[in-house]
N, C-alpha and C. Protein backbone atom coordinates (compact mmCIF):
# COMPACT_ATOMS: atom_id res chain seq x y z
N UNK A 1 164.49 101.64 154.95
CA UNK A 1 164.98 102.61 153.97
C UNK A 1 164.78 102.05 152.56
N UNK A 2 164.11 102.82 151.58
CA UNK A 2 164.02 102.28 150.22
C UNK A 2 164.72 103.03 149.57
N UNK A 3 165.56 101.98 148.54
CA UNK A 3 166.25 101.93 147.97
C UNK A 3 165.97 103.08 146.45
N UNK A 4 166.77 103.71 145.93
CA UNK A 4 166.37 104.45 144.95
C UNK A 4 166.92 104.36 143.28
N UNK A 5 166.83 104.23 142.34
CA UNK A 5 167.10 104.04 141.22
C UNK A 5 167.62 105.24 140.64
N UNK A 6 168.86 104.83 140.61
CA UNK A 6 170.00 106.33 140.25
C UNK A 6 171.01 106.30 138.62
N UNK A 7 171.09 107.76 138.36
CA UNK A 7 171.32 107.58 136.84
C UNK A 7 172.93 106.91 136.65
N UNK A 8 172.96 106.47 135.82
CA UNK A 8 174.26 105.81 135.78
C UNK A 8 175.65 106.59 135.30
N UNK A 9 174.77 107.96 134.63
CA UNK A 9 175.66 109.16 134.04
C UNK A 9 176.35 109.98 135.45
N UNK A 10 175.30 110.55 136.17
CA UNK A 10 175.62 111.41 137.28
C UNK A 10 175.37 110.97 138.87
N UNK A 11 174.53 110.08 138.87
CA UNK A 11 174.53 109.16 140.24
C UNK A 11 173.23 110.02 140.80
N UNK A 12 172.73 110.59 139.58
CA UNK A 12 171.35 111.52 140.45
C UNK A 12 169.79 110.77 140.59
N UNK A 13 168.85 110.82 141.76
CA UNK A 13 167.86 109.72 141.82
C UNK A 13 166.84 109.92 140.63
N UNK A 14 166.32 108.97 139.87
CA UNK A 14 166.17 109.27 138.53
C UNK A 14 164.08 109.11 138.79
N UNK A 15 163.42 109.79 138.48
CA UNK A 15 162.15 109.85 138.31
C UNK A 15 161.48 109.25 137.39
N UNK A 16 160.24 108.62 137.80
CA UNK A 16 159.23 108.04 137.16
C UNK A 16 158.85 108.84 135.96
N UNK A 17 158.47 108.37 135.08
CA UNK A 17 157.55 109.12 133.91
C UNK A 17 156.69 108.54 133.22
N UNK A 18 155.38 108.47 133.31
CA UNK A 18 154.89 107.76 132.39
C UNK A 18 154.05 108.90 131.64
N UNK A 19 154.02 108.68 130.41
CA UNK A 19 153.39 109.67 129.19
C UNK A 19 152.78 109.18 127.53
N UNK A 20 151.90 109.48 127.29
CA UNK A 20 151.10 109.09 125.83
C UNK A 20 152.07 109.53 124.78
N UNK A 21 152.19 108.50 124.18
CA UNK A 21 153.39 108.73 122.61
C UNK A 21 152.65 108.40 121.50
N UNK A 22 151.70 107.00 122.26
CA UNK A 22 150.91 106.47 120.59
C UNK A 22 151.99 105.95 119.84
N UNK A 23 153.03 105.41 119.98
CA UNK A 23 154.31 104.56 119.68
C UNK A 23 154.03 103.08 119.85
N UNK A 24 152.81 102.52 119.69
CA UNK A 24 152.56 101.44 119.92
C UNK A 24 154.03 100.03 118.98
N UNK A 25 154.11 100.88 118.19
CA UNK A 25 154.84 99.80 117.48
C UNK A 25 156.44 99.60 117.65
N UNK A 26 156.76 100.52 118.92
CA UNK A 26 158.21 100.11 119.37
C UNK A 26 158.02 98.94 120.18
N UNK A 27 156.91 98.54 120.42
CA UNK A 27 156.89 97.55 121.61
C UNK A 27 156.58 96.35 120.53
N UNK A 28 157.15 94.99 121.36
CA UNK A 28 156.65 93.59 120.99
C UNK A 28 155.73 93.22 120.49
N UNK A 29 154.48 93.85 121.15
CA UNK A 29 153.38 93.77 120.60
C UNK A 29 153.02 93.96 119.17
N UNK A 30 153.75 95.40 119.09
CA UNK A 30 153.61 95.64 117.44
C UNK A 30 152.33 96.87 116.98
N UNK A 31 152.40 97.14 116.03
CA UNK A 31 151.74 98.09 115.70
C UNK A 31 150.43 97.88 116.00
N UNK A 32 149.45 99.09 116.35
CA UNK A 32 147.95 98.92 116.53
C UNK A 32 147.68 97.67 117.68
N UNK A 33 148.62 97.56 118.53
CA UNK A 33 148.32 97.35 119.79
C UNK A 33 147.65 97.82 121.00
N UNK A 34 147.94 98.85 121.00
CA UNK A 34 147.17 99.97 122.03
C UNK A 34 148.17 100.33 122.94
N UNK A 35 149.84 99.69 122.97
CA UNK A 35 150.59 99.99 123.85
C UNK A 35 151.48 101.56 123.52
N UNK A 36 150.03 101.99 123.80
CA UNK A 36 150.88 103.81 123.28
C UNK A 36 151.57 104.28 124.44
N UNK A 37 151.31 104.40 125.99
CA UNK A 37 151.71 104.82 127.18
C UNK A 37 153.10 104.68 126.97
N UNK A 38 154.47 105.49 126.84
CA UNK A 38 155.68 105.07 127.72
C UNK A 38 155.96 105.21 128.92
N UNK A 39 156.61 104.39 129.62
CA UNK A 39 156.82 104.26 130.95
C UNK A 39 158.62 104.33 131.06
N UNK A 40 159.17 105.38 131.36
CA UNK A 40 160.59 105.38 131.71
C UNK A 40 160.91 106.03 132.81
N UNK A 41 162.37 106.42 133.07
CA UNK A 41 163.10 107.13 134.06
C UNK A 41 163.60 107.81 133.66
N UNK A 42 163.62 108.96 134.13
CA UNK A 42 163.90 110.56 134.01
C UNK A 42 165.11 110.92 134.40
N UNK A 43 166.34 111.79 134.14
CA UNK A 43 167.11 111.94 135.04
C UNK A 43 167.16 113.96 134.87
N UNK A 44 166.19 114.27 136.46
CA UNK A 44 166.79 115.88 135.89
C UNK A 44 167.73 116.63 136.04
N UNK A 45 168.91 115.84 136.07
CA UNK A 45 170.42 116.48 136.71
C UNK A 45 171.19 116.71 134.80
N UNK A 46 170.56 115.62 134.75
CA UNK A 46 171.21 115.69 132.99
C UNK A 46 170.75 115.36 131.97
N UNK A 47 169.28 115.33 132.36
CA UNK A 47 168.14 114.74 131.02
C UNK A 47 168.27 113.46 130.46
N UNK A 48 169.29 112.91 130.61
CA UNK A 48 168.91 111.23 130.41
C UNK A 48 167.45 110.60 130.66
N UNK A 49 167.09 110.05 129.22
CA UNK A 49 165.97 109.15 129.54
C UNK A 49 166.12 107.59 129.54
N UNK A 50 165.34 106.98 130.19
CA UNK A 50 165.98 105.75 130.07
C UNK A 50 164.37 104.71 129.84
N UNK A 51 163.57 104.68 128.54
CA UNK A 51 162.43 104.23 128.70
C UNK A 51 162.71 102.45 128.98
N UNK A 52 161.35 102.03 129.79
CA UNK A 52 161.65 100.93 130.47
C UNK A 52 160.35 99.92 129.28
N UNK A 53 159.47 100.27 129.44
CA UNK A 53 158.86 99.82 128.02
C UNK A 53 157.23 100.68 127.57
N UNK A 54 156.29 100.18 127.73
CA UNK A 54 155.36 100.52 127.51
C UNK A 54 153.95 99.96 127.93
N UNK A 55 152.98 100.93 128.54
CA UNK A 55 151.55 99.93 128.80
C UNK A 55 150.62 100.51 128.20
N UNK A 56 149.15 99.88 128.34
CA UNK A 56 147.90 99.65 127.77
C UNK A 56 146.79 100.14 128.62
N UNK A 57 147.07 99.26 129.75
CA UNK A 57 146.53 99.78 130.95
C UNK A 57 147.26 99.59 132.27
N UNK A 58 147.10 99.84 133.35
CA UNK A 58 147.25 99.55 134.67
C UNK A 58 148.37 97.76 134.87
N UNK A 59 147.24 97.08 134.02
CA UNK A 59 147.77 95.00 133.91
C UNK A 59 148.44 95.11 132.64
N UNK A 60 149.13 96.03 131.76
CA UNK A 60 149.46 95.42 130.51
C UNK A 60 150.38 95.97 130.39
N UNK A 61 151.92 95.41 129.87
CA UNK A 61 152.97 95.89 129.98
C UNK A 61 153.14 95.32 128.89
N UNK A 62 154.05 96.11 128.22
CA UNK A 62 154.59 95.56 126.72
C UNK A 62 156.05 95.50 126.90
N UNK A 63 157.28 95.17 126.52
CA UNK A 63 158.29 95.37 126.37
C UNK A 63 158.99 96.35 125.43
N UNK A 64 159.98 96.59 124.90
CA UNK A 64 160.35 97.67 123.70
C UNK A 64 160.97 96.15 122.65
N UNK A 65 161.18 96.71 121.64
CA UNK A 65 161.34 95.70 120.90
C UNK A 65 163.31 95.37 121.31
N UNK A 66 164.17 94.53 120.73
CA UNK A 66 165.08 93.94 121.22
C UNK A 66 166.52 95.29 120.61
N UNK A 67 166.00 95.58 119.31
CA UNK A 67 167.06 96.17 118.75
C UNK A 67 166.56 98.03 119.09
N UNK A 68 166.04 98.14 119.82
CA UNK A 68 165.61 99.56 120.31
C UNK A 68 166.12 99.91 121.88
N UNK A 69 166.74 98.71 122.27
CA UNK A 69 166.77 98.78 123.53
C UNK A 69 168.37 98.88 123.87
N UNK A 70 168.25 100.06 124.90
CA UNK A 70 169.81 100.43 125.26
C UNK A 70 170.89 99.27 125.84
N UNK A 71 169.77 98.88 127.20
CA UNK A 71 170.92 97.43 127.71
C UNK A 71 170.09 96.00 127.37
N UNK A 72 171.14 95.81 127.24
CA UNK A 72 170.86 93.92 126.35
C UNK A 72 171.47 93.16 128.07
């Protein structure tokens, strides 16, 4: 049985999203990186988003920067 990633608002199973923002410069990397892709979790019980960070390609994951980020 696999385990599922649930919203912390409503306890509903929260969906993948990945989508083009061109926001390269919320991530670590920094501006004119190429890390435009966001990659978060969806929740459609109550619209909570919860972005997890950002990629480039397939191998490249960026983080969000420290003071943008919900949990520390």
């Amino acid at each position: 049985m696999m385990l599922m990633l649930k919203c912390s608002h409503c306890n509903t199973i929260l969906k993948l999203n990945i989508g083009y923002t061109g926001c390269d410069w919320d991530t670590v990397k920094g501006k004119g990186s190429g890390y435009g892709w966001e990659v978060s979790l969806h929740c459609e019980s109550c619209g909570r988003l919860f972005t997890i960070g950002h990629i480039k390609d397939y191998n490249n994951f960026a983080e969000m920067k420290p003071e943008l980020k919900c949990l520390k």
